[in-house]
N, C-alpha and C. Protein backbone atom coordinates (compact mmCIF):
# COMPACT_ATOMS: atom_id res chain seq x y z
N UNK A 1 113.53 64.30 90.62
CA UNK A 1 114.86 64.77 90.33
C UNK A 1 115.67 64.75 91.61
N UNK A 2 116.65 64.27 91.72
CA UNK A 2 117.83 63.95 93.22
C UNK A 2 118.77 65.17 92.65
N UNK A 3 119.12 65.52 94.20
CA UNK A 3 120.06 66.72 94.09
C UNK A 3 120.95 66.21 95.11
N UNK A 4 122.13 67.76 95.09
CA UNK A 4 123.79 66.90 95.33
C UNK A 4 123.98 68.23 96.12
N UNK A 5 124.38 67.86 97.13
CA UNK A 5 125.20 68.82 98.08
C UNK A 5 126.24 69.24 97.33
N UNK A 6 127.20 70.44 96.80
CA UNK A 6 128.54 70.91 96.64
C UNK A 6 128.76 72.15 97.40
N UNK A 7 130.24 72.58 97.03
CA UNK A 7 130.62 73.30 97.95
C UNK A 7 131.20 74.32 96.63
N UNK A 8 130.90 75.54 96.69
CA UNK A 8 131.48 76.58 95.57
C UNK A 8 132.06 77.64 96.27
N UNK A 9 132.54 78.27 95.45
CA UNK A 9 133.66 79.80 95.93
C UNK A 9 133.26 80.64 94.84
N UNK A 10 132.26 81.80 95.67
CA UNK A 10 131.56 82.78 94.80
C UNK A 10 131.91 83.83 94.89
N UNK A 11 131.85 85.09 94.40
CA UNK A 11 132.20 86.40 94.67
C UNK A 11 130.96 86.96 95.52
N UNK A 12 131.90 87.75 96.75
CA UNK A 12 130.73 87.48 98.36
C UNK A 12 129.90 88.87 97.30
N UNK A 13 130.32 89.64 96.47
CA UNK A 13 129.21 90.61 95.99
C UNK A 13 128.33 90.06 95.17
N UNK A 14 128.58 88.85 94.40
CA UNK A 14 127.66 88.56 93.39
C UNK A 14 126.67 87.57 94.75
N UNK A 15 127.30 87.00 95.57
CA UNK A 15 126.83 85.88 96.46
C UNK A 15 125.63 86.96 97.52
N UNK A 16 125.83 88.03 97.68
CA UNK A 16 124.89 89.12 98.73
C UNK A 16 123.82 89.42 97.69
N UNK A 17 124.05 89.50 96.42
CA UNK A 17 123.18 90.07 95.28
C UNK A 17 121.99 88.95 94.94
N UNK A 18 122.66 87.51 94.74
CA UNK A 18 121.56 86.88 94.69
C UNK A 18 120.95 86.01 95.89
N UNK A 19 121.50 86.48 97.10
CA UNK A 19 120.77 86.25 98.07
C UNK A 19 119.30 86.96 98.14
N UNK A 20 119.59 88.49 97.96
CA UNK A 20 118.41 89.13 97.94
C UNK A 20 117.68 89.24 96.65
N UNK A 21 118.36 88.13 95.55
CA UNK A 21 117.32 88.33 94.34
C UNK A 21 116.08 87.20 94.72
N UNK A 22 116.82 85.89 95.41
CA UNK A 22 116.11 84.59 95.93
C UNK A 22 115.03 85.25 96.51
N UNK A 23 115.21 86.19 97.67
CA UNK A 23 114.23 86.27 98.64
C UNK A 23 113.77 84.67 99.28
N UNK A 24 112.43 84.61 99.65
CA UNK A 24 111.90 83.73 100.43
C UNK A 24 112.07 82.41 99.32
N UNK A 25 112.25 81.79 97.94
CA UNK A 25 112.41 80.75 97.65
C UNK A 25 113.69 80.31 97.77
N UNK A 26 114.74 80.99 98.36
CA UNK A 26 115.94 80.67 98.66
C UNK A 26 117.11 80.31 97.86
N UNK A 27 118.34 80.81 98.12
CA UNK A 27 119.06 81.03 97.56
C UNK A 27 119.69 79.78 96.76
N UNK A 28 119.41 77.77 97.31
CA UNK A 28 119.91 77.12 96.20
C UNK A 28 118.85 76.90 95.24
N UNK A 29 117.61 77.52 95.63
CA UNK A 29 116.50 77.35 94.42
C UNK A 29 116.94 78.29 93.13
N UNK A 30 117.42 79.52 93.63
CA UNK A 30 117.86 80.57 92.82
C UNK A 30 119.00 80.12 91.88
N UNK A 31 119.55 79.64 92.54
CA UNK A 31 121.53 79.21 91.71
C UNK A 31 121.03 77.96 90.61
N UNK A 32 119.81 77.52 91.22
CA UNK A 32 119.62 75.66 90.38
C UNK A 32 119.07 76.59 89.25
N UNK A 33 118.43 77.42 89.30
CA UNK A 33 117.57 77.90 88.25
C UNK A 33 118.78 78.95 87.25
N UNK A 34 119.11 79.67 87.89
CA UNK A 34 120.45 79.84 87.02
C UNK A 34 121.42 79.50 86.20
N UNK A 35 121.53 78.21 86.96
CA UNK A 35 122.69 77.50 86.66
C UNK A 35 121.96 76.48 85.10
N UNK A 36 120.30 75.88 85.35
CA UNK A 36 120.12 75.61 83.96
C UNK A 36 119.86 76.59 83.06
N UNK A 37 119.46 77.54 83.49
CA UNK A 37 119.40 78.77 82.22
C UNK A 37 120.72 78.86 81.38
N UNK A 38 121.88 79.22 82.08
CA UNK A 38 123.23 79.49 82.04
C UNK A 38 123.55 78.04 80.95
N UNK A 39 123.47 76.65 81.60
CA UNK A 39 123.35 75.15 80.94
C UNK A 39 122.80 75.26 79.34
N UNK A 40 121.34 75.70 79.58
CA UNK A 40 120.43 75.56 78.19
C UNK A 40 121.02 76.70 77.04
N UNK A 41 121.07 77.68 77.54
CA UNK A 41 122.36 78.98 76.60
C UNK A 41 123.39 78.77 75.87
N UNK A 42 124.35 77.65 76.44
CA UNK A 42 125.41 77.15 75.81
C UNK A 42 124.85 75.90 75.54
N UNK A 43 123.78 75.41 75.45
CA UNK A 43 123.96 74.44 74.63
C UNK A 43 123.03 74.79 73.61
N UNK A 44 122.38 75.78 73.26
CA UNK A 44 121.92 76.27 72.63
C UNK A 44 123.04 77.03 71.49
N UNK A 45 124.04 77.77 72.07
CA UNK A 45 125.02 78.31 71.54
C UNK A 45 125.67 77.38 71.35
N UNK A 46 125.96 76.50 71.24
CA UNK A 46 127.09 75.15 71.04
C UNK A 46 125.94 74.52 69.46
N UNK A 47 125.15 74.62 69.73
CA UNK A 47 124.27 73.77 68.85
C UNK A 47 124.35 74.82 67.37
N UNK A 48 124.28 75.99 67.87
CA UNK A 48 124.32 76.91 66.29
C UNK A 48 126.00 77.06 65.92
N UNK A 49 126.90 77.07 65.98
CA UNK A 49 128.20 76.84 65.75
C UNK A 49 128.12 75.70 65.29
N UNK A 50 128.06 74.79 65.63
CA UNK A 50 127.86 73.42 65.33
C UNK A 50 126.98 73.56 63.53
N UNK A 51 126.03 74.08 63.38
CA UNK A 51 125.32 74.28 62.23
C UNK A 51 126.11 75.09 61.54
N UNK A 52 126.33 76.48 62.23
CA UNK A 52 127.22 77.01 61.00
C UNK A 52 128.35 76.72 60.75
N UNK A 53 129.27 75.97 61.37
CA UNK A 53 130.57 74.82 60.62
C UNK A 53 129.59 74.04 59.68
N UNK A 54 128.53 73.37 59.39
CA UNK A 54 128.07 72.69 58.74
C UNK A 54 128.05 73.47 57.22
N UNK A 55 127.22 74.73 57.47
CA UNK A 55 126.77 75.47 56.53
C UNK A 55 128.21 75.76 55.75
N UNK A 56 128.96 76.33 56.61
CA UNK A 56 130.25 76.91 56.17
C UNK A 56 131.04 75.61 55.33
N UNK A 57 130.78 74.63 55.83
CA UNK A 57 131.93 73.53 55.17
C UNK A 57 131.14 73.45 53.74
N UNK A 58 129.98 73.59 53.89
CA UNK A 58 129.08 73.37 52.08
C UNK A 58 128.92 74.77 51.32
N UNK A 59 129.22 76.14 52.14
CA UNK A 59 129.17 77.25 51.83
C UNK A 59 130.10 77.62 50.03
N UNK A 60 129.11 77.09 48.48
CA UNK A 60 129.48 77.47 47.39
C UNK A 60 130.21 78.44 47.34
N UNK A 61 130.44 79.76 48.08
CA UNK A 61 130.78 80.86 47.02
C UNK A 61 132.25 80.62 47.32
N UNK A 62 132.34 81.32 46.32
CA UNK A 62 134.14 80.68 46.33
C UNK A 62 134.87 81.87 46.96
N UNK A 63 135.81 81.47 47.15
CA UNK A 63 137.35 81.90 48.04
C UNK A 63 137.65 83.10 48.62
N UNK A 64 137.43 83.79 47.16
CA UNK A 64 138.16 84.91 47.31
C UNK A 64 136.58 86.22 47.85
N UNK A 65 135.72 85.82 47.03
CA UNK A 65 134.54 86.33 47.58
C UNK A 65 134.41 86.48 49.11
N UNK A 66 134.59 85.41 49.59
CA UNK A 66 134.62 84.92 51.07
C UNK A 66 135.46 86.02 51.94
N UNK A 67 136.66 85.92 51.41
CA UNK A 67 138.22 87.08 51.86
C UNK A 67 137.51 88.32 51.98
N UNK A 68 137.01 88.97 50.45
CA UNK A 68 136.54 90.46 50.68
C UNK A 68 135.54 90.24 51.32
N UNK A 69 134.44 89.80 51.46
CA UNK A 69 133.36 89.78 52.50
C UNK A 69 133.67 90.07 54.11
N UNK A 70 134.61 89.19 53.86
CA UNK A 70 135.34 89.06 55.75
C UNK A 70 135.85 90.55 56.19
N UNK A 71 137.14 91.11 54.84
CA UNK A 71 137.48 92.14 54.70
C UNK A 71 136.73 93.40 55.29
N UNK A 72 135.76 93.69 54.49
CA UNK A 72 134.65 94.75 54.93
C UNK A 72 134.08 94.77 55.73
N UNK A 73 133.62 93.45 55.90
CA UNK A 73 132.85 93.21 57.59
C UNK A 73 133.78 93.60 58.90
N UNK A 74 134.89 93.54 58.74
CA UNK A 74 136.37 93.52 59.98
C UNK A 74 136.57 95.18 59.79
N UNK A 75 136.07 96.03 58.27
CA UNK A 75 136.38 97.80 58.29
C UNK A 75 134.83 97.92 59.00
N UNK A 76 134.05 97.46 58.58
CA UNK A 76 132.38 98.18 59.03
C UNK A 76 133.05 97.96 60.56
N UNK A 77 133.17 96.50 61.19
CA UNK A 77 133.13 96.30 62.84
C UNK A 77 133.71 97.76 63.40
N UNK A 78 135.21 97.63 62.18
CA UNK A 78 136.06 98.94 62.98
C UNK A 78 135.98 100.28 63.28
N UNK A 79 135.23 100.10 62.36
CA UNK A 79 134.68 101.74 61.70
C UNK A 79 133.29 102.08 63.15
N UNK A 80 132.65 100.98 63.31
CA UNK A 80 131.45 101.07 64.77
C UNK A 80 132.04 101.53 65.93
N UNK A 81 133.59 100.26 66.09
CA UNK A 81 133.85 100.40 67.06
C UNK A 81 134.23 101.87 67.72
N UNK A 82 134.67 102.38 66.44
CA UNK A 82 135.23 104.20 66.87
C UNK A 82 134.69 105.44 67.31
């Protein structure tokens, strides 16, 4: 695997934090490993959106079912949030 010199602008608190999370394997071993975790997450999350537009575009129940479902789900969220 070939790697690439860049140049980033980090927040110096998040940048002191994972200095000392690296320890001795060092801090661009730390960021590479991050950075595919962070990579594989969204494309993981990209991949289920992707399915449920699928599901949703073939999703039978009809219309209005759909509305009150949404409905209640948006009072339950509200009702948590309080």
């Amino acid at each position: 695997m070939s790697t690439q010199k860049v140049s980033v602008t980090l927040e110096s608190s998040a940048l002191d934090r994972a200095r000392k999370a690296a320890g001795p394997r060092g801090l661009s071993s730390y960021l590479d490993a991050a950075l595919e975790e962070k990579l594989e997450r969204d494309e993981r999350r990209q991949a289920l959106l992707e399915y449920l537009d699928e599901l949703e575009a073939t999703d039978p129940t009809p219309e209005l079912t759909t509305r009150r479902a949404n409905r209640r789900a948006a009072r339950i969220i509200e009702a948590a949030a309080r």
